[in-house]
N, C-alpha and C. Protein backbone atom coordinates (compact mmCIF):
# COMPACT_ATOMS: atom_id res chain seq x y z
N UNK A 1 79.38 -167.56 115.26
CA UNK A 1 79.95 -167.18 116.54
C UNK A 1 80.80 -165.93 116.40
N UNK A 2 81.54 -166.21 115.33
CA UNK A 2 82.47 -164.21 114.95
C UNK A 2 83.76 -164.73 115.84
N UNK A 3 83.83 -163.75 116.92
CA UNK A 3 84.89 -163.56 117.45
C UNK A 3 84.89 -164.04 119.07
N UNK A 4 85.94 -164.05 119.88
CA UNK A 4 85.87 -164.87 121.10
C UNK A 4 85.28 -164.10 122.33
N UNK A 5 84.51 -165.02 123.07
CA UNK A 5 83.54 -164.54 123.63
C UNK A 5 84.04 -163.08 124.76
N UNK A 6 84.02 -162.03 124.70
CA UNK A 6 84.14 -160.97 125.52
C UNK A 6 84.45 -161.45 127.53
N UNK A 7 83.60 -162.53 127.54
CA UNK A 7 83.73 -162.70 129.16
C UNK A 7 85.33 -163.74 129.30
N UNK A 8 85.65 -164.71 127.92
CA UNK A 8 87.10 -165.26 127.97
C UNK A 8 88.10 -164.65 128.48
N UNK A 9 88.01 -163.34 127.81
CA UNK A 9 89.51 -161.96 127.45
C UNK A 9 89.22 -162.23 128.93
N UNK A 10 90.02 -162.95 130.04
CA UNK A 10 89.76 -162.47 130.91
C UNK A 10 91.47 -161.61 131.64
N UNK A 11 91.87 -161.56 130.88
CA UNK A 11 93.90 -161.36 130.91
C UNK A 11 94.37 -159.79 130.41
N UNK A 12 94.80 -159.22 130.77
CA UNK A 12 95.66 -158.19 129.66
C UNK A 12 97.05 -158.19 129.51
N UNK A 13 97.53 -157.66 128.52
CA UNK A 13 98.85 -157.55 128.22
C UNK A 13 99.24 -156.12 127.12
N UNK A 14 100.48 -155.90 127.41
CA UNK A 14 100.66 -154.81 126.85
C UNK A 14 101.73 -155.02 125.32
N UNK A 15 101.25 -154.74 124.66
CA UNK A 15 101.93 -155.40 122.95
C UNK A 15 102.50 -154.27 123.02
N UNK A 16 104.19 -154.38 121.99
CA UNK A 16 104.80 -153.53 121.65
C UNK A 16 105.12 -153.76 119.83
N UNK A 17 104.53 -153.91 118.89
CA UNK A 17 104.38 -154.56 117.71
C UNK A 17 105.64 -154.17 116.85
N UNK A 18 106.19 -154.54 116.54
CA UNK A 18 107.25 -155.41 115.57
C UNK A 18 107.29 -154.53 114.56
N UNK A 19 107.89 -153.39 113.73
CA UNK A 19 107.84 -152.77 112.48
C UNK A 19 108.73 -152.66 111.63
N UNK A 20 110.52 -153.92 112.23
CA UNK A 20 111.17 -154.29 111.57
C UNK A 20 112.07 -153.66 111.99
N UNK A 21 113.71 -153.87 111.06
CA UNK A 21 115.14 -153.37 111.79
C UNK A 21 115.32 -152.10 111.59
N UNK A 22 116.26 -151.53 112.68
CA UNK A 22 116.89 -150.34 112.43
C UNK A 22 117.84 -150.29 112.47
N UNK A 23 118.78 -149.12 112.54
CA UNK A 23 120.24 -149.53 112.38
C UNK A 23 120.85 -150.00 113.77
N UNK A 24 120.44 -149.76 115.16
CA UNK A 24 120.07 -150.80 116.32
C UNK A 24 119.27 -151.89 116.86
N UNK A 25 119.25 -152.42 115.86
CA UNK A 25 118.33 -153.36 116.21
C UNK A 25 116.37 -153.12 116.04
N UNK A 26 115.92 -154.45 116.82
CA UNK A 26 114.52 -154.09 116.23
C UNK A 26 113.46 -152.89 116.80
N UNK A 27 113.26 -152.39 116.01
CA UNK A 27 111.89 -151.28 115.81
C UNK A 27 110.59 -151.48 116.31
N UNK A 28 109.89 -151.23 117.36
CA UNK A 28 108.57 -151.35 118.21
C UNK A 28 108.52 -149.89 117.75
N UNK A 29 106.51 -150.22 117.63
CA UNK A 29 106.02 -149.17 117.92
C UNK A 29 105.22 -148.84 119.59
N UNK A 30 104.23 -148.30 119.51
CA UNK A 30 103.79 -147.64 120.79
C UNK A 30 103.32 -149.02 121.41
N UNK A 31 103.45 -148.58 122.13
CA UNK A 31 102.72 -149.76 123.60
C UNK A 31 101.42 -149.69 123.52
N UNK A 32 100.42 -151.58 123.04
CA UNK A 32 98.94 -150.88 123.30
C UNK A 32 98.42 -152.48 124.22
N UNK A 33 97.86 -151.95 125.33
CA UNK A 33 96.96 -153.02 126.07
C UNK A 33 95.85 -153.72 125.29
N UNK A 34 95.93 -154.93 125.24
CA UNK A 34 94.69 -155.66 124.97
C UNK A 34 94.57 -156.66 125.83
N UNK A 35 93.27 -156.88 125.79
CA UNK A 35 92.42 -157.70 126.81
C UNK A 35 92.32 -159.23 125.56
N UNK A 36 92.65 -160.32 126.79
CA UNK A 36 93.08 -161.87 126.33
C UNK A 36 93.02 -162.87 127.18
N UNK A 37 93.53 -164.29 126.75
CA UNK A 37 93.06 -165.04 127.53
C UNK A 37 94.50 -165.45 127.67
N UNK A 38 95.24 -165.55 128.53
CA UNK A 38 96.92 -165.88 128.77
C UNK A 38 96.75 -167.22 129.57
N UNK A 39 97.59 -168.42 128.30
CA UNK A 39 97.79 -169.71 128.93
C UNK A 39 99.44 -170.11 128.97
N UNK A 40 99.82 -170.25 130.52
CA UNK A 40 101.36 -170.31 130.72
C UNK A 40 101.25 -171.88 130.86
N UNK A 41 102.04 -172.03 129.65
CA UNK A 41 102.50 -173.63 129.63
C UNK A 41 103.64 -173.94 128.71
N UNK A 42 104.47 -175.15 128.35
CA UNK A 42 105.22 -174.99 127.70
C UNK A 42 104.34 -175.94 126.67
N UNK A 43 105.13 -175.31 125.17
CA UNK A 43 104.34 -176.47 123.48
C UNK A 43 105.36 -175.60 122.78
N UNK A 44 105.43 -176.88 122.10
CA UNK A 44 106.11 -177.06 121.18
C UNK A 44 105.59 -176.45 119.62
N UNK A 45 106.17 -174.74 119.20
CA UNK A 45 105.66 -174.91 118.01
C UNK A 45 106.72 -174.47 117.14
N UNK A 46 105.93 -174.31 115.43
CA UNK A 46 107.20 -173.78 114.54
C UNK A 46 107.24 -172.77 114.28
N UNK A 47 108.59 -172.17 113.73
CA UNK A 47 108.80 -170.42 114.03
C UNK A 47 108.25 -170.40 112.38
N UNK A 48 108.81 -168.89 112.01
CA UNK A 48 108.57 -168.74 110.41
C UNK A 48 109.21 -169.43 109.51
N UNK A 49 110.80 -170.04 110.29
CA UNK A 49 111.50 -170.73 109.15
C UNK A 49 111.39 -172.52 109.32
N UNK A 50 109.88 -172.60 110.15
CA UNK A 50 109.74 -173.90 110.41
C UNK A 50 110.80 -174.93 111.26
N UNK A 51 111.55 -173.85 112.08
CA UNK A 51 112.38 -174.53 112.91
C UNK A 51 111.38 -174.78 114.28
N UNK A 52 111.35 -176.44 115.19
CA UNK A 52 110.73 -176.36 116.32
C UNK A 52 111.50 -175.76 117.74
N UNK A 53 110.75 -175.09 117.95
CA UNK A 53 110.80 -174.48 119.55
C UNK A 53 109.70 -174.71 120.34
N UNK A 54 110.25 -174.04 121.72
CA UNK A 54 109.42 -174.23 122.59
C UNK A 54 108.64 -172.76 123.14
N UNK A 55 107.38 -172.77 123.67
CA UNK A 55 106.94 -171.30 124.09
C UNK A 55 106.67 -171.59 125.18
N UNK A 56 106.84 -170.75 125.48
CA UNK A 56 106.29 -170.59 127.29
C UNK A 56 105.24 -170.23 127.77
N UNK A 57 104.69 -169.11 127.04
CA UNK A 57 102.99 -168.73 126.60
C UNK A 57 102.56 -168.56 125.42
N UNK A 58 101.01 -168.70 125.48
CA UNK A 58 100.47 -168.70 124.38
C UNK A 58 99.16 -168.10 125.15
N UNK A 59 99.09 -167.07 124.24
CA UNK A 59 98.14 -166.21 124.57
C UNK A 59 96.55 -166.09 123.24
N UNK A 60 95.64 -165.77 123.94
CA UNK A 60 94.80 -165.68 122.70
C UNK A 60 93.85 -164.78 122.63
N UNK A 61 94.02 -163.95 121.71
CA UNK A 61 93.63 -162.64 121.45
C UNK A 61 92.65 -162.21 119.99
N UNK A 62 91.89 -160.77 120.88
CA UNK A 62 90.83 -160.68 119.23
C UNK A 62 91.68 -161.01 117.82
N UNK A 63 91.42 -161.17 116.73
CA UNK A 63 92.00 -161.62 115.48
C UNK A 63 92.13 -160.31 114.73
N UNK A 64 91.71 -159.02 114.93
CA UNK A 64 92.14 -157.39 114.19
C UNK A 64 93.26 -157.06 115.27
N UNK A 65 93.91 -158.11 116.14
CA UNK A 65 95.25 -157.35 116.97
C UNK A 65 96.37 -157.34 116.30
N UNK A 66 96.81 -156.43 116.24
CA UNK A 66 98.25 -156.37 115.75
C UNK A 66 99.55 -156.90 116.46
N UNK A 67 100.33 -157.96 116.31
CA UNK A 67 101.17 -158.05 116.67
C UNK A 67 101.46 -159.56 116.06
N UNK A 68 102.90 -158.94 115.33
CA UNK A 68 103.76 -159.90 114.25
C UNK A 68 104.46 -160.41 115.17
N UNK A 69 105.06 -161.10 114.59
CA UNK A 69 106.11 -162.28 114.61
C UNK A 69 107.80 -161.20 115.45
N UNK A 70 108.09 -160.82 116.48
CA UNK A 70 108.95 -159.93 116.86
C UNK A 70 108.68 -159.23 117.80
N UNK A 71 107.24 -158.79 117.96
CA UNK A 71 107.18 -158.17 118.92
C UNK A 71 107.26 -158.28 120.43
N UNK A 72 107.20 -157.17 121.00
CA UNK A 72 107.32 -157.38 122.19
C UNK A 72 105.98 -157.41 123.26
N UNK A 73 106.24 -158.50 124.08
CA UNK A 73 104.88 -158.66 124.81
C UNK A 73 105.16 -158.70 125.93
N UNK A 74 104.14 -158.09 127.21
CA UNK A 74 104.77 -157.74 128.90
C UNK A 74 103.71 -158.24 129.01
N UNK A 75 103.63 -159.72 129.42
CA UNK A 75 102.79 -160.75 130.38
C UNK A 75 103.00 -161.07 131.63
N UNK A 76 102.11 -161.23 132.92
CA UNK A 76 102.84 -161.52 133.79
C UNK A 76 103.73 -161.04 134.60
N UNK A 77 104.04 -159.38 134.11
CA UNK A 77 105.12 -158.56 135.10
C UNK A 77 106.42 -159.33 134.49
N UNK A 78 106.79 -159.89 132.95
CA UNK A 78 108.11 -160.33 132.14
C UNK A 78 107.60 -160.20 130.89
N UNK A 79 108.69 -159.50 130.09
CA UNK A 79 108.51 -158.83 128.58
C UNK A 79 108.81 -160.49 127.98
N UNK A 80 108.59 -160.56 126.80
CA UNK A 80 108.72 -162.14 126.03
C UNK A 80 108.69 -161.62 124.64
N UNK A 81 109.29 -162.40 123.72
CA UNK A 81 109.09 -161.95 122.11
C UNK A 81 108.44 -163.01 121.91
N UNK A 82 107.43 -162.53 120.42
CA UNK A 82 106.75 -163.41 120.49
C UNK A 82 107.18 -164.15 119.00
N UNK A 83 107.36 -165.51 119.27
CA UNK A 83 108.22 -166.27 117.98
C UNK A 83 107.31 -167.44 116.96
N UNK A 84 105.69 -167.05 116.93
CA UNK A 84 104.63 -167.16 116.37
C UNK A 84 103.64 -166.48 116.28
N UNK A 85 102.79 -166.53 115.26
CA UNK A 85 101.61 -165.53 115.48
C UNK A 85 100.76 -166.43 114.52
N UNK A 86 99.30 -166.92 114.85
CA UNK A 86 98.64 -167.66 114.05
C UNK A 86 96.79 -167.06 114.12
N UNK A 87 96.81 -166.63 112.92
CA UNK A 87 95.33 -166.43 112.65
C UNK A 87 94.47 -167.43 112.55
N UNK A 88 93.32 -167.96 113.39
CA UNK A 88 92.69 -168.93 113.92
C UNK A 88 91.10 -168.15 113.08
N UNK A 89 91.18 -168.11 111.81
CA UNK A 89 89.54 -167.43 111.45
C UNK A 89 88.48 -168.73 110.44
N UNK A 90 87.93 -168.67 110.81
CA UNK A 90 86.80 -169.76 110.89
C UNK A 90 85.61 -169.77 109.45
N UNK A 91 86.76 -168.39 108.30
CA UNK A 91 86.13 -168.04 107.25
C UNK A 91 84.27 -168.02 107.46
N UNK A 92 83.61 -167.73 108.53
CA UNK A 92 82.10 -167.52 108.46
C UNK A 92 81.75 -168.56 108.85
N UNK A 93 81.92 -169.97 109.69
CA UNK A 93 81.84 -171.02 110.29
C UNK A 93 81.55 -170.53 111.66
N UNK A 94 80.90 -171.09 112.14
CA UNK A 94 80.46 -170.59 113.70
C UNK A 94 82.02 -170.83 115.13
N UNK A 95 82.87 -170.74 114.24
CA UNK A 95 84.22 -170.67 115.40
C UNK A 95 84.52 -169.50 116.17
N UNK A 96 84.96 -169.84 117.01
CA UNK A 96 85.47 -168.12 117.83
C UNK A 96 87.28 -167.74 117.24
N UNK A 97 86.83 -167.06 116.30
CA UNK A 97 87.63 -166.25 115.20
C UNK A 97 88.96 -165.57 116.58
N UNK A 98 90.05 -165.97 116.38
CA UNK A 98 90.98 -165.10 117.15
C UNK A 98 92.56 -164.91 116.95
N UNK A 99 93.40 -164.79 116.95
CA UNK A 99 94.88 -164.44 116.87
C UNK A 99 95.58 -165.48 118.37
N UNK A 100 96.08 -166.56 117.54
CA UNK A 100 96.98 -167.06 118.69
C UNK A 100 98.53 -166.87 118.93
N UNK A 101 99.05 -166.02 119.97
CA UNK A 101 100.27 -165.73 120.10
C UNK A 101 101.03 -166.68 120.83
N UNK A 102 102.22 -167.28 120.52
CA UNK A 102 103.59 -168.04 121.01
C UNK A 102 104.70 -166.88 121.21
N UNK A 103 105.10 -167.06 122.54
CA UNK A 103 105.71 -166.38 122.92
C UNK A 103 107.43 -166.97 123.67
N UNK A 104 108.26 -166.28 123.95
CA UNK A 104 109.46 -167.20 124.15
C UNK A 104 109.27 -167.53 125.33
């Protein structure tokens, strides 16, 4: 199957990706639109230091998208950081290969 089916992406959003601190705070690079499938609900997941939270969206996107654990995401007409990022790849198994984002 590879990657998720082209007619899903039916969503866009505009990523601002995460490239770490500066001496103000955190560092985005350029703004880039990708096309996704945006599910607004609340779940329960774990951050990097395995503490549980809650997200508000979870979005799901091609799996070569860039966007770490920090960045900034404008869903919905409201910016959100996103406080997971999980590669969903199916190592050559017929899955639809994709990048699942948790967002605050």
């Amino acid at each position: 199957m590879g990657s998720v089916p082209a007619f899903l992406l039916r969503h866009t959003v505009t990523i601002e990706p995460c490239e770490g601190e500066g001496p103000f705070g955190a560092e985005y690079g350029d703004p880039v639109v990708v096309r996704c499938f945006v599910d607004d609900r609340l779940q329960k997941v774990l951050n990097n230091e395995g503490e549980e939270i809650v997200a508000r969206t979870v979005i799901y996107m091609p799996l070569d998208t860039t966007c770490p654990v920090g960045s900034r995401v404008t869903v919905n007409d409201r910016q959100a950081l996103v406080i997971a990022a999980l590669r969903r790849d199916g190592g050559g198994l017929p899955t639809p290969d994709h990048l699942e984002v948790a967002l605050q």
